[in-house]
N, C-alpha and C. Protein backbone atom coordinates (compact mmCIF):
# COMPACT_ATOMS: atom_id res chain seq x y z
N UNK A 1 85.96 75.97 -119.67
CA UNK A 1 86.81 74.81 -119.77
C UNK A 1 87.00 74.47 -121.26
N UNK A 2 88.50 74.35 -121.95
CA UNK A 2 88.35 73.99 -123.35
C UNK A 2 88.08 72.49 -123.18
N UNK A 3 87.72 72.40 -124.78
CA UNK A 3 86.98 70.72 -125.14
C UNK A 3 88.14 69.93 -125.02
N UNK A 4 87.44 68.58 -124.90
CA UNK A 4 88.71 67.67 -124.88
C UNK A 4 88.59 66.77 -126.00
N UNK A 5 89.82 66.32 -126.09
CA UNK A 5 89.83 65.24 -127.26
C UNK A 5 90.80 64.67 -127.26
N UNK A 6 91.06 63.39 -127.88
CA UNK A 6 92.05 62.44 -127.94
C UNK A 6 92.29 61.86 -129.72
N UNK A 7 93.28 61.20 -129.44
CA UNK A 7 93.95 61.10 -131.27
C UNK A 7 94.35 59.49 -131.62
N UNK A 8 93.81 58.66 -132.26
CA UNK A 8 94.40 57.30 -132.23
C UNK A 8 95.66 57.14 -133.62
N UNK A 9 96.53 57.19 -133.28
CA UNK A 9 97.91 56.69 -134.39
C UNK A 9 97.74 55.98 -135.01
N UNK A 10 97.16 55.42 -136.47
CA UNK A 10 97.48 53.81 -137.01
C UNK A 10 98.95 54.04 -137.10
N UNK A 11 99.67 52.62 -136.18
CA UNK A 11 101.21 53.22 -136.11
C UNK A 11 101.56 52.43 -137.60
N UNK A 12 100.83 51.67 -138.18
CA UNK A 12 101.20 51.08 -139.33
C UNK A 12 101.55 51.47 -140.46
N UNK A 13 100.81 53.27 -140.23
CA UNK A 13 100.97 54.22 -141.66
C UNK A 13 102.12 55.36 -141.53
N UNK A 14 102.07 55.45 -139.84
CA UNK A 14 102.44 56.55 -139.46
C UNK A 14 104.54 56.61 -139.94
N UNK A 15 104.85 57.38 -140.49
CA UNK A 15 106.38 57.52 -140.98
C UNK A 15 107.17 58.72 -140.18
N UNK A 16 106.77 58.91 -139.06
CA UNK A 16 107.47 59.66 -138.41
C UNK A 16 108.16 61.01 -138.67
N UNK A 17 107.00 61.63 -139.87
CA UNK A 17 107.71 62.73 -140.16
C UNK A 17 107.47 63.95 -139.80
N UNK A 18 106.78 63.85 -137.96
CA UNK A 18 106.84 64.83 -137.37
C UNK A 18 105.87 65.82 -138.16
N UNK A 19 105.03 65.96 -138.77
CA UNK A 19 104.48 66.97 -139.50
C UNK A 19 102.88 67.58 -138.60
N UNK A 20 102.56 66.44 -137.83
CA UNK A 20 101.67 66.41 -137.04
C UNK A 20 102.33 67.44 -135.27
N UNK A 21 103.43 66.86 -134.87
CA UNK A 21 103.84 67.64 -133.97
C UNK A 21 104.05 68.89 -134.08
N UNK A 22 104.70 68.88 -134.73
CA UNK A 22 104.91 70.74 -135.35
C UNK A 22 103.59 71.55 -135.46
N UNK A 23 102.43 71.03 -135.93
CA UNK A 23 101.26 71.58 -136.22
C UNK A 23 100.63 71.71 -135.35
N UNK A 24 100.91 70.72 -133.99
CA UNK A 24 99.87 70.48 -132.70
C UNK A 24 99.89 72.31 -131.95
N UNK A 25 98.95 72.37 -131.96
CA UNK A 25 98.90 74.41 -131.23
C UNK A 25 98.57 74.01 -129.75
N UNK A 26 98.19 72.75 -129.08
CA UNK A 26 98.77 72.06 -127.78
C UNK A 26 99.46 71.87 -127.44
N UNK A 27 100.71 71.68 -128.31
CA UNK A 27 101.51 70.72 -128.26
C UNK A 27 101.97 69.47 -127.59
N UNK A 28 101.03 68.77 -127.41
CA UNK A 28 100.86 67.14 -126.90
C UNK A 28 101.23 66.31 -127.76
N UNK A 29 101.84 66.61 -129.04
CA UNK A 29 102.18 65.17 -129.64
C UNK A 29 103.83 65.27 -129.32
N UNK A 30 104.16 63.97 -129.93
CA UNK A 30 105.84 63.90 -129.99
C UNK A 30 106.36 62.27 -130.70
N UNK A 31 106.64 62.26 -131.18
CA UNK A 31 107.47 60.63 -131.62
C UNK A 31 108.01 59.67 -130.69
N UNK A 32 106.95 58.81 -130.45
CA UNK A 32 107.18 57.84 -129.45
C UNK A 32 109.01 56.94 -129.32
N UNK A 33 109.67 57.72 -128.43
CA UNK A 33 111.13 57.75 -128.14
C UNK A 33 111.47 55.73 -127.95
N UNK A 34 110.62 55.15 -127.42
CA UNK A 34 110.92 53.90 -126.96
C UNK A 34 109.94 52.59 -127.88
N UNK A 35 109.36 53.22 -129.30
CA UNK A 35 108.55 52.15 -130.39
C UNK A 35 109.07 52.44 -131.57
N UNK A 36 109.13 51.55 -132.30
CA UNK A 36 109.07 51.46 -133.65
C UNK A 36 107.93 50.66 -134.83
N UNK A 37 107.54 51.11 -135.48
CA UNK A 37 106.81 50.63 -136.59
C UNK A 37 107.50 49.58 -136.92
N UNK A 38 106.32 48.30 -137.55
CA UNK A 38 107.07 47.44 -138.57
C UNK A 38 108.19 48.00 -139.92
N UNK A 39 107.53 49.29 -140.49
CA UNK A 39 108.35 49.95 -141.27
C UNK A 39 109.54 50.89 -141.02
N UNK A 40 110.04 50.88 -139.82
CA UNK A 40 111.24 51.15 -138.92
C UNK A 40 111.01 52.62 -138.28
N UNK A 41 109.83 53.18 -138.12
CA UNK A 41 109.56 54.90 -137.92
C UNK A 41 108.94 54.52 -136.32
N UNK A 42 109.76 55.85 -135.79
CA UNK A 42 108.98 56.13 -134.63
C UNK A 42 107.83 57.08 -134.88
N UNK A 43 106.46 56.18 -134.58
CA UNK A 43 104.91 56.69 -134.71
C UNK A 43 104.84 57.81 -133.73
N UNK A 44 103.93 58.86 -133.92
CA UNK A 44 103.48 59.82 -133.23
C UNK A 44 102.32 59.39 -132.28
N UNK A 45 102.56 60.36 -131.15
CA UNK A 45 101.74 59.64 -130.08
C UNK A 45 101.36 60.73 -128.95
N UNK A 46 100.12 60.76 -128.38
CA UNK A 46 99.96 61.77 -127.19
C UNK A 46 100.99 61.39 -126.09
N UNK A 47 101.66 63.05 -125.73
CA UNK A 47 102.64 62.76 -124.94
C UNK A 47 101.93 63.15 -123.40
N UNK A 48 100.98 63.73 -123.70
CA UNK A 48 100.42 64.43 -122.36
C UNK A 48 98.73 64.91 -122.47
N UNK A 49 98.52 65.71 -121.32
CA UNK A 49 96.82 66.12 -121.78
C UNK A 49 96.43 66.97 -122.22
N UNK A 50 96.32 67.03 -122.72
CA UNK A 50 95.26 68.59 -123.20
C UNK A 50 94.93 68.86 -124.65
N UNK A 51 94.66 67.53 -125.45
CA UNK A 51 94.67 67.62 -126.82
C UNK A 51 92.72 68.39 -126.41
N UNK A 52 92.29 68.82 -127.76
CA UNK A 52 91.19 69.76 -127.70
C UNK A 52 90.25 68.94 -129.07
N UNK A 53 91.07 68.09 -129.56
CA UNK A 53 90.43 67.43 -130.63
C UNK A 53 90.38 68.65 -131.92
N UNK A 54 91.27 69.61 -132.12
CA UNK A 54 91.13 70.24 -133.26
C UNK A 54 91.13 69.71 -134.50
N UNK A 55 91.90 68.62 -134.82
CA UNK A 55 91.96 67.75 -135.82
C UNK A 55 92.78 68.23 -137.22
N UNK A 56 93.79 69.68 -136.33
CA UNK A 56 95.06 70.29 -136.85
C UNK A 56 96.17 68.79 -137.70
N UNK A 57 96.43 67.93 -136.40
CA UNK A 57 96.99 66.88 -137.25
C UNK A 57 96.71 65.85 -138.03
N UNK A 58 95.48 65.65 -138.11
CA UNK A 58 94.69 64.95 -138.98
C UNK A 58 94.86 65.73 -140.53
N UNK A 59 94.70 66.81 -140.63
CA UNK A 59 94.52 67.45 -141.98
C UNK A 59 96.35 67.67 -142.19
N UNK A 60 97.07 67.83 -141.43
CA UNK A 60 98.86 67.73 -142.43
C UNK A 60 99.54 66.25 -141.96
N UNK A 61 98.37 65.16 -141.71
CA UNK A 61 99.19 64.10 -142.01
C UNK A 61 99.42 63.69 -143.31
N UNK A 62 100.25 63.63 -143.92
CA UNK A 62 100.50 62.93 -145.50
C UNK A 62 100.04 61.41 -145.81
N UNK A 63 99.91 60.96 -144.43
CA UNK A 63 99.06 59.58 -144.62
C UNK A 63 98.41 58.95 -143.93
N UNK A 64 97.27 60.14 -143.57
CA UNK A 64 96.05 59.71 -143.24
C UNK A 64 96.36 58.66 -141.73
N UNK A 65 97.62 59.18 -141.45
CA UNK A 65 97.30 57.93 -139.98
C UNK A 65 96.76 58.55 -138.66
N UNK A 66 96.14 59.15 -138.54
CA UNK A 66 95.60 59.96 -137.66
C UNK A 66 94.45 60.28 -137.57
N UNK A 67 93.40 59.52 -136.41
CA UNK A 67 92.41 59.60 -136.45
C UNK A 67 91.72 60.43 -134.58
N UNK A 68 91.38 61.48 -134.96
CA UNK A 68 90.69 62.56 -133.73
C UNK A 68 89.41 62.20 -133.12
N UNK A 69 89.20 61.92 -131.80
CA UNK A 69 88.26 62.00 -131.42
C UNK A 69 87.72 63.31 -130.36
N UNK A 70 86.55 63.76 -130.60
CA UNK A 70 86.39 64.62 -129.74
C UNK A 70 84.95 64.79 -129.01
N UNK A 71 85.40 65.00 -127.16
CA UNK A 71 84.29 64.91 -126.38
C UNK A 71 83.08 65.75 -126.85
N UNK A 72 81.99 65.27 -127.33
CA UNK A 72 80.67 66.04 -127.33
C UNK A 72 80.08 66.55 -125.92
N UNK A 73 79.90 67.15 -125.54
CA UNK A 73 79.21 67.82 -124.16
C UNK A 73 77.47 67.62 -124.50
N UNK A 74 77.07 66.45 -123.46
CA UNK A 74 75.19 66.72 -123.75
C UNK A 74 74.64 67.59 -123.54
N UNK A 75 73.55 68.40 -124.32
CA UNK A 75 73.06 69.34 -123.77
C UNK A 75 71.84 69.51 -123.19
N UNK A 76 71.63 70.29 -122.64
CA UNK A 76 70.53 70.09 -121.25
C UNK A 76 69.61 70.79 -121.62
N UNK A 77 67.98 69.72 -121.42
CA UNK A 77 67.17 70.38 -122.32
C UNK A 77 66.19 71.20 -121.09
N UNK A 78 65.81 72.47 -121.82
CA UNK A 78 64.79 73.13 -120.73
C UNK A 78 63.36 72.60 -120.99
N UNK A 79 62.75 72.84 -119.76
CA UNK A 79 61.48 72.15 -119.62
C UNK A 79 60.39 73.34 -120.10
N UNK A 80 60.81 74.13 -119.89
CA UNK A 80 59.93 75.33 -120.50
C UNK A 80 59.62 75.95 -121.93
């Protein structure tokens, strides 16, 4: 099963320049069609499931508005 992960937008930074979608190798992001930023940009946003938490769009955002989280799996300790 691949890992999972999820992505939070600060939509406050975010300028809609798509640089994050293009990069997604999921491709789950996309420019939220129906919001706008106070600074007039449609923010990037999970469109669907299967982000993996690579943190591909975190490193070509130009401003840092993109923050990755990703599921840790506990691991199971042997008794032996």
């Amino acid at each position: 099963m691949p890992p999972k992960g999820r992505i939070v937008v600060k939509e406050i930074y975010c300028k809609g320049c798509e640089l994050c979608v293009s990069a997604c190798p999921q491709g789950v992001l996309a420019l939220a069609p129906d919001r706008i930023n106070s600074k007039g940009y449609h923010p990037a946003e999970l469109i669907e499931q299967g982000c993996t938490g690579c943190g591909v769009c975190t490193v070509v955002c130009p401003e840092a508005a993109i923050v990755v989280y990703r599921e840790v799996k506990a691991r199971s300790q042997s008794g032996a």
